[in-house]
Protein backbone atom coordinates (compact mmCIF):
# COMPACT_ATOMS: atom_id res chain seq x y z
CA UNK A 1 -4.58 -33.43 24.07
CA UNK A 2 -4.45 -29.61 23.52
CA UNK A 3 -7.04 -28.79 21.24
CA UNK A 4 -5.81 -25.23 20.80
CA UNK A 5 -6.13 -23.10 17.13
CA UNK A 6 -2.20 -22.73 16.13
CA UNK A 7 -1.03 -19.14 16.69
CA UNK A 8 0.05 -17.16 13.68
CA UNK A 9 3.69 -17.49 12.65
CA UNK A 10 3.81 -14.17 11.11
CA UNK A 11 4.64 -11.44 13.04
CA UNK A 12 2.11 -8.36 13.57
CA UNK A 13 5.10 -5.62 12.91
CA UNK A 14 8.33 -5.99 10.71
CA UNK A 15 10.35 -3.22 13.04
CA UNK A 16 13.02 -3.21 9.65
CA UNK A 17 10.07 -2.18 7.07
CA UNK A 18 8.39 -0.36 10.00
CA UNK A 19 11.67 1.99 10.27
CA UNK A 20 12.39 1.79 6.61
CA UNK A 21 8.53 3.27 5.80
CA UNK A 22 8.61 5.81 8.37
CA UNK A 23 11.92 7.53 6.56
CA UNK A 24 10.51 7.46 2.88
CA UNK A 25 7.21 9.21 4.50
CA UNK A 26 9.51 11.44 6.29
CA UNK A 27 11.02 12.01 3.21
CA UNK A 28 7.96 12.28 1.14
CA UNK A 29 7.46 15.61 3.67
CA UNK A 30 10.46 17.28 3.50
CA UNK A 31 10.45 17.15 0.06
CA UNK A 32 7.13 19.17 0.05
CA UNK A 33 8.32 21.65 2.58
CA UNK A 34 12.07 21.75 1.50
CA UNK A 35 11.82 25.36 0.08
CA UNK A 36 10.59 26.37 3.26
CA UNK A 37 12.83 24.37 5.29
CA UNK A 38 16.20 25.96 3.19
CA UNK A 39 14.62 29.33 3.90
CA UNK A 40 14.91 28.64 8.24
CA UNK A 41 17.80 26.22 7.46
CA UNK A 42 20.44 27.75 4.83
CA UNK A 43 23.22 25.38 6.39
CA UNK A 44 20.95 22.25 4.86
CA UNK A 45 21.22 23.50 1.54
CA UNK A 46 24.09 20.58 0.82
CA UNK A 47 20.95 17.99 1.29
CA UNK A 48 19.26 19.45 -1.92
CA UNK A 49 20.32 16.76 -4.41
CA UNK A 50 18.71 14.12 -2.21
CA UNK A 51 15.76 15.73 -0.85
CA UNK A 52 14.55 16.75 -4.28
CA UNK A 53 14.49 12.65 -5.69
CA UNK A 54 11.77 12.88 -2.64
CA UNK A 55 9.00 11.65 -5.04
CA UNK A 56 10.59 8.47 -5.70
CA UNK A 57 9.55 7.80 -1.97
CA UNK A 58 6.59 7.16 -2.19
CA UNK A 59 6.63 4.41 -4.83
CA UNK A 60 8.93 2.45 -2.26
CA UNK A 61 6.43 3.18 0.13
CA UNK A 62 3.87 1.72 -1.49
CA UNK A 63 5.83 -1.19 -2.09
CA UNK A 64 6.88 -1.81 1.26
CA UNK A 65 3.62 -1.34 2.81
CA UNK A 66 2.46 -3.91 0.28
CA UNK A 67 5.19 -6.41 1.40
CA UNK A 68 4.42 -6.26 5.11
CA UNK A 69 0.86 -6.53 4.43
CA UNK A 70 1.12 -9.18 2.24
CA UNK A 71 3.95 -11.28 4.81
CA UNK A 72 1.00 -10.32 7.90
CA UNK A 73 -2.06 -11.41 6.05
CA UNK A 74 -1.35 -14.37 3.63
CA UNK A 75 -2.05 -17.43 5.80
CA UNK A 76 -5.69 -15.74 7.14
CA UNK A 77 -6.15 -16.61 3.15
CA UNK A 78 -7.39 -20.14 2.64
CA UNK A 79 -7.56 -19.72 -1.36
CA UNK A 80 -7.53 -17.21 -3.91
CA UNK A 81 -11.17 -16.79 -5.85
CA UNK A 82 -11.74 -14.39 -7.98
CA UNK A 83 -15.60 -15.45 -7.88
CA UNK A 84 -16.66 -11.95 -6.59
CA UNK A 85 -15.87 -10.69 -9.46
CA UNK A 86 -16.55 -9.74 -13.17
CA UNK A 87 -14.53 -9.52 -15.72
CA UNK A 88 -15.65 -7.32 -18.52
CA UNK A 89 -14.05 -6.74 -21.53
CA UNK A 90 -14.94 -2.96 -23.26
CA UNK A 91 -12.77 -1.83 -26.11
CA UNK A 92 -9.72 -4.36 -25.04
CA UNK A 93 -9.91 -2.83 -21.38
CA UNK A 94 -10.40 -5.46 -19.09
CA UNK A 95 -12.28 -4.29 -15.80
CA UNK A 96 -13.16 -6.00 -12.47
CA UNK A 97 -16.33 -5.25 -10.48
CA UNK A 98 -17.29 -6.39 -7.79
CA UNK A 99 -21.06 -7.87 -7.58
CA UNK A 100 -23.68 -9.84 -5.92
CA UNK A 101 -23.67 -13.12 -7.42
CA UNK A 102 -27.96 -12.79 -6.78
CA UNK A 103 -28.00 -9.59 -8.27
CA UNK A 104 -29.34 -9.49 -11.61
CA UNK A 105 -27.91 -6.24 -12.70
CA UNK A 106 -31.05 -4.11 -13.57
CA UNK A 107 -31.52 -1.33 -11.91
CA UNK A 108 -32.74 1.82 -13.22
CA UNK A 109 -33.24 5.29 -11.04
CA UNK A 110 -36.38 7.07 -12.94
């Protein structure tokens, strides 16, 4: 009998995301540089309309690169526990911290 661990399922790269990632961040750098880029490039100037929506990149990117590392990392996950941390509630603003459950919290620099 094969006593081998099961491989992981999930694939290390999604090439589709991958590609899909690297053209909002190539985005996200024209749009910084695009008044330079028109100055060496007058011809480009028709690409305006789209290059200036460039900061709605970078939500998507964030997005994405929350997707593929969610897909690559889930089943490393046995359970979710939210026992590292604490939940504090100051003026209706709920806060996590993260602490040592051995800690007692009282520590003063004088």
């Amino acid at each position: 009998m094969n006593n081998q661990p099961l491989q992981n399922s999930a694939p290390s790269q999604i090439p589709a995301l991958t590609s899909i990632r690297g053209v909002l961040a190539f985005w996200v750098v024209i749009y910084h540089f695009w008044n330079d880029l028109i100055l060496l490039f007058p011809f480009c100037e028709y690409l305006t309309p789209i290059v200036i929506n460039g900061h709605l990149a970078v939500p998507a990117f964030f997005i994405l690169s929350g997707t593929v590392l969610s897909l690559n990392y889930f089943d490393k996950f046995d359970k979710f526990s939210l026992s590292g941390f604490d939940l504090i509630d100051s003026d209706g603003v709920k806060q996590a911290f993260l602490h040592d459950p051995q800690d007692d919290g009282l520590h003063f620099n004088g």
